[in-house]
C-alpha atoms as a PDB file:
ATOM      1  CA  UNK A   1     104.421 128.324  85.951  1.00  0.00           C
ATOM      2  CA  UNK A   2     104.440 126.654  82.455  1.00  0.00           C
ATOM      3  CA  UNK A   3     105.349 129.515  80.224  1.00  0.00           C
ATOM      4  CA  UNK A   4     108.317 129.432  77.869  1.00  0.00           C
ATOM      5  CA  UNK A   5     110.993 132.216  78.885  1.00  0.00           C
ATOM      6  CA  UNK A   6     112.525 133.584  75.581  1.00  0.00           C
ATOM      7  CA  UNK A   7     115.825 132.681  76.546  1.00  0.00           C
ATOM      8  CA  UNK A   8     118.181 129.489  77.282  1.00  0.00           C
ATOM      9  CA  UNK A   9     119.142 128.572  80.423  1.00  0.00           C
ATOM     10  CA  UNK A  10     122.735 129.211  79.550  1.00  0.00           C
ATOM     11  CA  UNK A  11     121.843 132.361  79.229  1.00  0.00           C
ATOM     12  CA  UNK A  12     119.882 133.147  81.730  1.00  0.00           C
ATOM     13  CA  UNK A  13     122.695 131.218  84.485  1.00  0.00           C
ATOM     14  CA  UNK A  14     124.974 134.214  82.528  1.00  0.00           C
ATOM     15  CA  UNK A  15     122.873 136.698  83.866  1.00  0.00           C
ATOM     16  CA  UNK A  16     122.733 135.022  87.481  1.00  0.00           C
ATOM     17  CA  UNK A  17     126.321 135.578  87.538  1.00  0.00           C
ATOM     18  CA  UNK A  18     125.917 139.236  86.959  1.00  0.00           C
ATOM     19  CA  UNK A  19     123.857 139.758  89.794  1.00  0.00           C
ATOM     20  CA  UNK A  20     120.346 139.465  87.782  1.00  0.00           C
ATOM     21  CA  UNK A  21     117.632 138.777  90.069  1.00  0.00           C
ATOM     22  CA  UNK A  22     114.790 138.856  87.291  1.00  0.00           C
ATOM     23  CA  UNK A  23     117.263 135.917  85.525  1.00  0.00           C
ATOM     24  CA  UNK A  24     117.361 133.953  89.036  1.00  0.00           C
ATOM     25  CA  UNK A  25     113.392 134.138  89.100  1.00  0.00           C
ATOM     26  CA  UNK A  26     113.309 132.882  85.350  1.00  0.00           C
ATOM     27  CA  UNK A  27     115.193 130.116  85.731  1.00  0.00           C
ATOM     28  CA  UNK A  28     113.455 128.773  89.317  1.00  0.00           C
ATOM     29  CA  UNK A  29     110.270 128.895  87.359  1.00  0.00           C
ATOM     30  CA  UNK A  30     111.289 127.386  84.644  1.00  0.00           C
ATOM     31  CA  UNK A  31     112.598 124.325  86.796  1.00  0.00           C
ATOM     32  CA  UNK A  32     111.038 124.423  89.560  1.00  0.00           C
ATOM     33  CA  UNK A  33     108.176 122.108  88.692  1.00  0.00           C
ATOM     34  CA  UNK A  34     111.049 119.108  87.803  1.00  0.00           C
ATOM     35  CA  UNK A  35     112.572 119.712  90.811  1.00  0.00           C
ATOM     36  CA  UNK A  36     109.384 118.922  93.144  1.00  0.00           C
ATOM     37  CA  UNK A  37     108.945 116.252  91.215  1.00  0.00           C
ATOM     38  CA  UNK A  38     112.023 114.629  91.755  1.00  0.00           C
ATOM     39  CA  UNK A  39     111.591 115.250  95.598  1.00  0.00           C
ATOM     40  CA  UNK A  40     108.267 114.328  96.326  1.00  0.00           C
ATOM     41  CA  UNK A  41     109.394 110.843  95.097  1.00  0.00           C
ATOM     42  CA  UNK A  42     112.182 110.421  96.804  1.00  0.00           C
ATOM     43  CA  UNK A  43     111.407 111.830  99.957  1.00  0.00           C
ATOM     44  CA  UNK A  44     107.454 110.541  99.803  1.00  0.00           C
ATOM     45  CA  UNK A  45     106.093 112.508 102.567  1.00  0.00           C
ATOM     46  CA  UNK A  46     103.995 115.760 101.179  1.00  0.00           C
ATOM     47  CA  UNK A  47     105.224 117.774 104.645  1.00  0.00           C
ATOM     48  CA  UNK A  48     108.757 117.633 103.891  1.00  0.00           C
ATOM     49  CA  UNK A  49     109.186 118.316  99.876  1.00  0.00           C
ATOM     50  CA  UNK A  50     108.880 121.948 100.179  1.00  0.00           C
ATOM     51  CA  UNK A  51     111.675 122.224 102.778  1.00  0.00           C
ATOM     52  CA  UNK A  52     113.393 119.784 100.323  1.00  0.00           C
ATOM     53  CA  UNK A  53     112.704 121.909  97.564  1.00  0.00           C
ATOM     54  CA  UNK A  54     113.924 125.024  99.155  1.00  0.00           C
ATOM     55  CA  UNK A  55     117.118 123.305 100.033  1.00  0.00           C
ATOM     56  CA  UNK A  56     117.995 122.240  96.206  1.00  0.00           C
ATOM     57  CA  UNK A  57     117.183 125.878  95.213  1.00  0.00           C
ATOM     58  CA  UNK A  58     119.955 127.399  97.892  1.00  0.00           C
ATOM     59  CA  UNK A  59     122.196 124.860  96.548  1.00  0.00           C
ATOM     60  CA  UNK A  60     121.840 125.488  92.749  1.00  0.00           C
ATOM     61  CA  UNK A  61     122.080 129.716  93.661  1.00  0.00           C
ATOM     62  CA  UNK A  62     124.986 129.072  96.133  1.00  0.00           C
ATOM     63  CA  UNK A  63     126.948 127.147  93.573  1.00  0.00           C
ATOM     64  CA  UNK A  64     126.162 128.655  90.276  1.00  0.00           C
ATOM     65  CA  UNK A  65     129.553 130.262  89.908  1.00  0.00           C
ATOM     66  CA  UNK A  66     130.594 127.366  89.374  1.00  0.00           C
ATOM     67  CA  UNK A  67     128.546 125.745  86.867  1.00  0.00           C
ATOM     68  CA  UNK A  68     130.014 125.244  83.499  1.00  0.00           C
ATOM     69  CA  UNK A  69     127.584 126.679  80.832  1.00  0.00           C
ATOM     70  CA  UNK A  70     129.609 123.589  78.433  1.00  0.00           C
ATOM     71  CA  UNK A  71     127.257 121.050  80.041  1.00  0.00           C
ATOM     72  CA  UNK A  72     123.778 120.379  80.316  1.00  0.00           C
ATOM     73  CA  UNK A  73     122.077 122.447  83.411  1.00  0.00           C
ATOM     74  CA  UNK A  74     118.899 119.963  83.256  1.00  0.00           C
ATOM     75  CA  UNK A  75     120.989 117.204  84.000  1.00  0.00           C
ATOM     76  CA  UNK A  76     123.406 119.299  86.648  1.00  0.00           C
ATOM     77  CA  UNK A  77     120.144 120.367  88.118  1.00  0.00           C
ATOM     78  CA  UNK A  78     118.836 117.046  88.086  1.00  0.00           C
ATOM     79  CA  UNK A  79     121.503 115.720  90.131  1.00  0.00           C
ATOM     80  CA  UNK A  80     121.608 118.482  92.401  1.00  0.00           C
ATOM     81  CA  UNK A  81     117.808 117.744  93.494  1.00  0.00           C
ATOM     82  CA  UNK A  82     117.835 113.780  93.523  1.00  0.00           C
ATOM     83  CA  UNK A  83     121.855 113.817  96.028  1.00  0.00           C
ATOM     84  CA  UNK A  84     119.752 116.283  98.167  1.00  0.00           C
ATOM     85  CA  UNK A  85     116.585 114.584  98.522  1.00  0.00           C
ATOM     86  CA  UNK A  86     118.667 111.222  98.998  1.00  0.00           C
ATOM     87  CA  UNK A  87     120.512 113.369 101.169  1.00  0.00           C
ATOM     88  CA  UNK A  88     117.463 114.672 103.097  1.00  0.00           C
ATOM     89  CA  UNK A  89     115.547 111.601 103.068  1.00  0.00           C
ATOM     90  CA  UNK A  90     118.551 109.735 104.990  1.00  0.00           C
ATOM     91  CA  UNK A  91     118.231 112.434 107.373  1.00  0.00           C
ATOM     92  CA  UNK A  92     114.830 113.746 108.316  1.00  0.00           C
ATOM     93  CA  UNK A  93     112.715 111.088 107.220  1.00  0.00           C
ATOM     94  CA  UNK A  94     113.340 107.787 107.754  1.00  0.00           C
ATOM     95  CA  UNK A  95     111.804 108.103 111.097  1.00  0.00           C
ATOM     96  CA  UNK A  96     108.231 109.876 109.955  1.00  0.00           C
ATOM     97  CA  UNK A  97     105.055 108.151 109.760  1.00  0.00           C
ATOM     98  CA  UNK A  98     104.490 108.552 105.980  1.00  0.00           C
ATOM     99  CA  UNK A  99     100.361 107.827 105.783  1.00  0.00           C
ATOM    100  CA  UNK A 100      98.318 109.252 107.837  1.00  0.00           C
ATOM    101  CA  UNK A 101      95.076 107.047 108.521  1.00  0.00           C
ATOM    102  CA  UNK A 102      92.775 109.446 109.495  1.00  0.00           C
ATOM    103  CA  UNK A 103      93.625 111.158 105.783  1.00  0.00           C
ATOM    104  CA  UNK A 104      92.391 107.462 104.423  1.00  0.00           C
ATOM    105  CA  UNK A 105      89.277 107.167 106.744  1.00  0.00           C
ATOM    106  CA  UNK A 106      88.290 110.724 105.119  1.00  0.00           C
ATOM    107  CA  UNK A 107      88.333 109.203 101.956  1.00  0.00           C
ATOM    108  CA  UNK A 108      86.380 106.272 103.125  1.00  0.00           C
ATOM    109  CA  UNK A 109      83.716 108.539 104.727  1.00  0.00           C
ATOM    110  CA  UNK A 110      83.194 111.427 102.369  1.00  0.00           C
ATOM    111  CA  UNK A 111      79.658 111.645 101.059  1.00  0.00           C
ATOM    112  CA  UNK A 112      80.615 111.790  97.342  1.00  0.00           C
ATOM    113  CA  UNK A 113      83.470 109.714  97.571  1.00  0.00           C
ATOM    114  CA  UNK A 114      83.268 108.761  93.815  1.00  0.00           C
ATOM    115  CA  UNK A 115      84.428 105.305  93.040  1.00  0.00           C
ATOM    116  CA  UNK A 116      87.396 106.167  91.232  1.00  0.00           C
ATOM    117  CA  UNK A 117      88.494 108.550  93.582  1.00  0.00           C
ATOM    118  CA  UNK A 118      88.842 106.739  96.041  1.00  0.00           C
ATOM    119  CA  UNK A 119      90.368 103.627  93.848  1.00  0.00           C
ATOM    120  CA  UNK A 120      92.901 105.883  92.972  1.00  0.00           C
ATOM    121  CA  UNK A 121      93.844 107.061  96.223  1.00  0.00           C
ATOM    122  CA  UNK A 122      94.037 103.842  97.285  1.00  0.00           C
ATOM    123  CA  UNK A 123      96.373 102.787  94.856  1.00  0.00           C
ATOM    124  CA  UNK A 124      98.519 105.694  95.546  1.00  0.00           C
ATOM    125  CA  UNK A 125      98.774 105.183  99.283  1.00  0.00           C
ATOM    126  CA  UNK A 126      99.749 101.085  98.004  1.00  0.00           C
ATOM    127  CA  UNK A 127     102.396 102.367  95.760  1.00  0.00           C
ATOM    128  CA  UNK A 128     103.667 105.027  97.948  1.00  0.00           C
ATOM    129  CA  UNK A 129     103.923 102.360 100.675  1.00  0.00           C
ATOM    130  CA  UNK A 130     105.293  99.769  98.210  1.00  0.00           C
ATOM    131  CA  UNK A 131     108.588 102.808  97.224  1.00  0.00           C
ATOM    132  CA  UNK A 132     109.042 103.084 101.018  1.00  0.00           C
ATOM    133  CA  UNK A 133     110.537  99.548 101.157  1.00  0.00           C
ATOM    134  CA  UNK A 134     112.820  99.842  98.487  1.00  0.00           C
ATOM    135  CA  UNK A 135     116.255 101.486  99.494  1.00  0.00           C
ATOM    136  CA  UNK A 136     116.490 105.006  98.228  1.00  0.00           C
ATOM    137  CA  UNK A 137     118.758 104.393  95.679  1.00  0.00           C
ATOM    138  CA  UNK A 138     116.476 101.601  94.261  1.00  0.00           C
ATOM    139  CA  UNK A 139     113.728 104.392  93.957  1.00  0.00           C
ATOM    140  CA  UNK A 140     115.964 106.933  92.935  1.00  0.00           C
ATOM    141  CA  UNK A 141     117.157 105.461  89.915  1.00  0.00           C
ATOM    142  CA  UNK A 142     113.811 104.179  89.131  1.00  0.00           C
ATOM    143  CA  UNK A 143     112.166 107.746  89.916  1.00  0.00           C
ATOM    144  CA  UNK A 144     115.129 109.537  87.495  1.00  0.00           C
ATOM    145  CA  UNK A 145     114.567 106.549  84.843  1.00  0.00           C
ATOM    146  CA  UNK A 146     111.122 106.283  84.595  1.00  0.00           C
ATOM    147  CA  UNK A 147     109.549 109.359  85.592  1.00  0.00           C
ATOM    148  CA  UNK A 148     112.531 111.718  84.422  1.00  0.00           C
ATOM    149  CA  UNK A 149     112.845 109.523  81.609  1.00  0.00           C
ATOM    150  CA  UNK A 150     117.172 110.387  82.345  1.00  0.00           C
ATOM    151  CA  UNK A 151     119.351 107.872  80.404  1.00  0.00           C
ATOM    152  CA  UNK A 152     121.406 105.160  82.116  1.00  0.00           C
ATOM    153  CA  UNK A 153     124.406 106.854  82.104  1.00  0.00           C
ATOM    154  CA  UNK A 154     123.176 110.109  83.273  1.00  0.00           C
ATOM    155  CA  UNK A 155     121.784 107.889  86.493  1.00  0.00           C
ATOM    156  CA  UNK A 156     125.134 106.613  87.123  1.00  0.00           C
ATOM    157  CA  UNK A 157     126.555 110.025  87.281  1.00  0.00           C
ATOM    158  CA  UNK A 158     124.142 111.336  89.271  1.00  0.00           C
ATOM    159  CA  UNK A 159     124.576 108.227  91.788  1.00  0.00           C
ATOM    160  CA  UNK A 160     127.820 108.367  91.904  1.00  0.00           C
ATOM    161  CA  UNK A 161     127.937 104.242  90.685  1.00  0.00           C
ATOM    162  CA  UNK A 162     128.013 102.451  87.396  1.00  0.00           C
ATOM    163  CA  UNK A 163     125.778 101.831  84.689  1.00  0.00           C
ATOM    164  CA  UNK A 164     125.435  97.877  85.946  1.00  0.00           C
ATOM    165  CA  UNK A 165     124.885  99.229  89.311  1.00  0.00           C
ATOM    166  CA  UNK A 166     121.925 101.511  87.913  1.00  0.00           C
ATOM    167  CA  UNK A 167     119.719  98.591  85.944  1.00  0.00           C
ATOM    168  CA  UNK A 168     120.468  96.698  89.288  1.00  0.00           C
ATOM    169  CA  UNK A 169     118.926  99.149  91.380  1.00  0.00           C
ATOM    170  CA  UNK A 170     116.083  99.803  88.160  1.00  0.00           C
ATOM    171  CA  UNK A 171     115.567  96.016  88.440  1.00  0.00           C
ATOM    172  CA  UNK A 172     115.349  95.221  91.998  1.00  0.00           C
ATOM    173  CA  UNK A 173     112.964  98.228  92.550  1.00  0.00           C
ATOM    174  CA  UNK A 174     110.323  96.934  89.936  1.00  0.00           C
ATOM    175  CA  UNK A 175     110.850  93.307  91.177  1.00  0.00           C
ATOM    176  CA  UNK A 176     109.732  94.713  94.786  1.00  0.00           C
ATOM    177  CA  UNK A 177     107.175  97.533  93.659  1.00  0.00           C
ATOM    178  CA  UNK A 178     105.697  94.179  91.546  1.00  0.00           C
ATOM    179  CA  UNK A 179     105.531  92.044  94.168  1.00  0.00           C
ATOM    180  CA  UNK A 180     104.037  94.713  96.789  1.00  0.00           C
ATOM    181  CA  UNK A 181     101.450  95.932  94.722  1.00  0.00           C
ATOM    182  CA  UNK A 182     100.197  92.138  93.191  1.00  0.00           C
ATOM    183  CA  UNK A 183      99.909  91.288  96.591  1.00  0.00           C
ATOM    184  CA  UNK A 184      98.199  94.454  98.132  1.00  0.00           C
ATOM    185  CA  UNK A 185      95.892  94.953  94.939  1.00  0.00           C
ATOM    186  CA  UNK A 186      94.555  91.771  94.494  1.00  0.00           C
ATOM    187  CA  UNK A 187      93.407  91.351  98.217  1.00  0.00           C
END
């Protein structure tokens, strides 16, 4: 759901904590969207971002007493879903098999594949293979950098390291995305 709600979030987390369930319902909507985002590519396995997903959304409700309306709740929230999804991906998935070769061989065999299609799928499956080899912090910083487009410094907060630590981990995770996908996309 793209649509604008006619209030701010500030005032809508106001509402939450008066025990308005129309308010709760606005603001999921309203985020919800950046918050699968953000967990799809850290987790990287389609089956397990909706669990994800849920789980950020208990947290935020369970602990929205005690969010201060002073700062930014894009950027609390935003922290919120990337420690879970690190938190989840530590624990649920590092032991899944994340692509599924039969879903590749349907590609492959569809009647209309359409070139570009399937070049694109293709290049997915390479780049989603190339982020499982980086450590998630690597692709968490470069997921909340470059596809969040957060600042440095909000990265570092939401790590829980420094700003040098944070261009590290940008760094080293485009160093090893490069060198995965030259190699896998020019054979």
């Amino acid at each position: 759901m793209n649509r604008q709600y006619p209030v701010s979030d500030e005032a809508l987390i106001e509402a939450i904590k008066k025990g308005d369930e129309n308010a709760a319902a606005w603001l999921y909507h309203r985020h919800v969207d950046r918050v699968h985002r953000i967990c799809y590519r850290i987790v990287l396995d389609t089956s397990q971002v909706q669990d994800c997903v849920q789980e950020v959304w208990l947290k935020v409700f369970r602990n929205i007493n005690q969010f201060q309306c002073s700062k930014s709740f894009a950027a609390w929230l935003n922290s919120v879903s990337a420690n879970t999804a690190i938190d989840y991906y530590r624990k649920w998935v590092k032991h899944k098999n994340h692509i599924d070769s039969n879903e590749v061989r349907a590609l492959v065999t569809d009647e209309n594949p359409g070139e570009q299609k399937l070049d694109g799928a293709v290049i997915q499956q390479r780049i989603r293979e190339a982020m499982e080899k980086v450590s998630v912090n690597q692709r968490t910083a470069f997921i909340l950098r470059y596809f969040e487009e957060m600042p440095i410094a909000e990265i570092a907060e939401t790590l829980g390291c420094t700003e040098g630590a944070v261009r590290t981990h940008i760094r080293r995770s485009l160093l090893a995305l490069r060198a995965k996908l030259a190699g896998k996309l020019n054979q």
